[in-house]
Protein backbone atom coordinates (compact mmCIF):
# COMPACT_ATOMS: atom_id res chain seq x y z
CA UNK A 1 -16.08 23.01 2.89
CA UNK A 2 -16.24 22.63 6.71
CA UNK A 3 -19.65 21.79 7.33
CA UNK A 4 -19.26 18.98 4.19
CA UNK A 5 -15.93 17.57 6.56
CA UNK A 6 -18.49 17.44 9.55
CA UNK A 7 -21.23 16.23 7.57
CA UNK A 8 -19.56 13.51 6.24
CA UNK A 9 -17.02 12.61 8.65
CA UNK A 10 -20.56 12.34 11.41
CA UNK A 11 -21.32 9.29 8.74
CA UNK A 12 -18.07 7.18 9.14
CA UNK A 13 -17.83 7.86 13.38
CA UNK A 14 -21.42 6.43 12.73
CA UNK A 15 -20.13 3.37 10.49
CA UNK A 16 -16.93 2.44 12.34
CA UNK A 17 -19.30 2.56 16.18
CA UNK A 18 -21.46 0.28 14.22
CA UNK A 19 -18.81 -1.88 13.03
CA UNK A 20 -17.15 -1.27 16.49
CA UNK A 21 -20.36 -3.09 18.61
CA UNK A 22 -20.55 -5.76 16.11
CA UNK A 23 -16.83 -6.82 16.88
CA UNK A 24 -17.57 -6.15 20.22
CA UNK A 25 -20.41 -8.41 20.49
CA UNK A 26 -18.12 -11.25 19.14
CA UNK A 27 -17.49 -14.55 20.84
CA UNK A 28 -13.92 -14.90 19.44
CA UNK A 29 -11.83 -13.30 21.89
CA UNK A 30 -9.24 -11.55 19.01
CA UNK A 31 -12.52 -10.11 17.05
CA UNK A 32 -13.52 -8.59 20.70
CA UNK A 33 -10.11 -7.05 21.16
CA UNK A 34 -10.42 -5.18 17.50
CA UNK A 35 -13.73 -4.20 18.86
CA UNK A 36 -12.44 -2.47 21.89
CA UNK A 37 -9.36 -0.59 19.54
CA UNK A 38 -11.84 0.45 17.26
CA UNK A 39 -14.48 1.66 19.72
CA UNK A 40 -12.01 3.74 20.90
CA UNK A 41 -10.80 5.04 18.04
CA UNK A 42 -14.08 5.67 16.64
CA UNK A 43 -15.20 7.44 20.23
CA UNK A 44 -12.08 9.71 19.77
CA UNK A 45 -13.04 11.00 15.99
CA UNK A 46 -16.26 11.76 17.28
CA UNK A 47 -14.99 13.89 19.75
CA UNK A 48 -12.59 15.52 17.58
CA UNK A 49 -15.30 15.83 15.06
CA UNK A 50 -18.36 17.47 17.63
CA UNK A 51 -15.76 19.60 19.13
CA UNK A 52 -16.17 21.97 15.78
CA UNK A 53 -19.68 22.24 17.22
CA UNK A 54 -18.92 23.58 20.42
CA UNK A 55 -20.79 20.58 21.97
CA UNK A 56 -18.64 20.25 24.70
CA UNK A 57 -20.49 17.72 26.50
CA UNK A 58 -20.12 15.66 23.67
CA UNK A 59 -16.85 15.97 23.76
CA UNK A 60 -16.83 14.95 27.20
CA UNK A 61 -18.89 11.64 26.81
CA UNK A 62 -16.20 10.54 23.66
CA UNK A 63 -13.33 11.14 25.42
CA UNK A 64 -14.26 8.90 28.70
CA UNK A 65 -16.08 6.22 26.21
CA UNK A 66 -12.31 6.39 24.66
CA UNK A 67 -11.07 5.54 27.57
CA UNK A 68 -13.29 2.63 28.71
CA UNK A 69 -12.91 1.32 25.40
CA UNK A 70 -9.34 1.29 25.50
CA UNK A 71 -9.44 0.35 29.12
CA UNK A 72 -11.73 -2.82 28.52
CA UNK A 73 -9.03 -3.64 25.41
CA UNK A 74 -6.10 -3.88 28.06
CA UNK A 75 -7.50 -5.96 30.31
CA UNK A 76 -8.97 -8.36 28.02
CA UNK A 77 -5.46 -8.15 26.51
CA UNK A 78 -4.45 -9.32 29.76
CA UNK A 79 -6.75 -11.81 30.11
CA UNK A 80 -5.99 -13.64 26.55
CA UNK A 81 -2.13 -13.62 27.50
């Protein structure tokens, strides 16, 4: 039941960072802010996911691409203001 969670749930963290650099790569400054939120929310089920798998650097490297991802959406929040 667990592994079919992980298996699965690897798929849509895959999906939404996909989605994620598409938005990112956007002109439109709104579609670039959704980017960001989603990169980071996407970075932070990944984590969550991988730390089942006692892949602790993994871990690691979602947690601070969480945070530049939501870092990058507050200043470009500022920005659009």
């Amino acid at each position: 039941m667990l592994d079919n969670f992980l298996q699965y749930g690897q798929w849509v963290v895959l999906v939404l960072s996909i989605l994620s650099l598409y938005l990112v790569s956007s002109v439109k400054h709104e579609k670039r802010l959704q980017g960001y939120a989603l990169t980071g929310v996407s970075r932070f089920s990944g984590a969550a996911i991988f730390i089942f798998f006692d892949l602790y650097a993994f871990v690691i490297a979602n947690l601070i691409q969480t945070y530049i991802a939501f870092d990058g959406y507050r200043k470009n929040k500022k920005l659009g203001k």
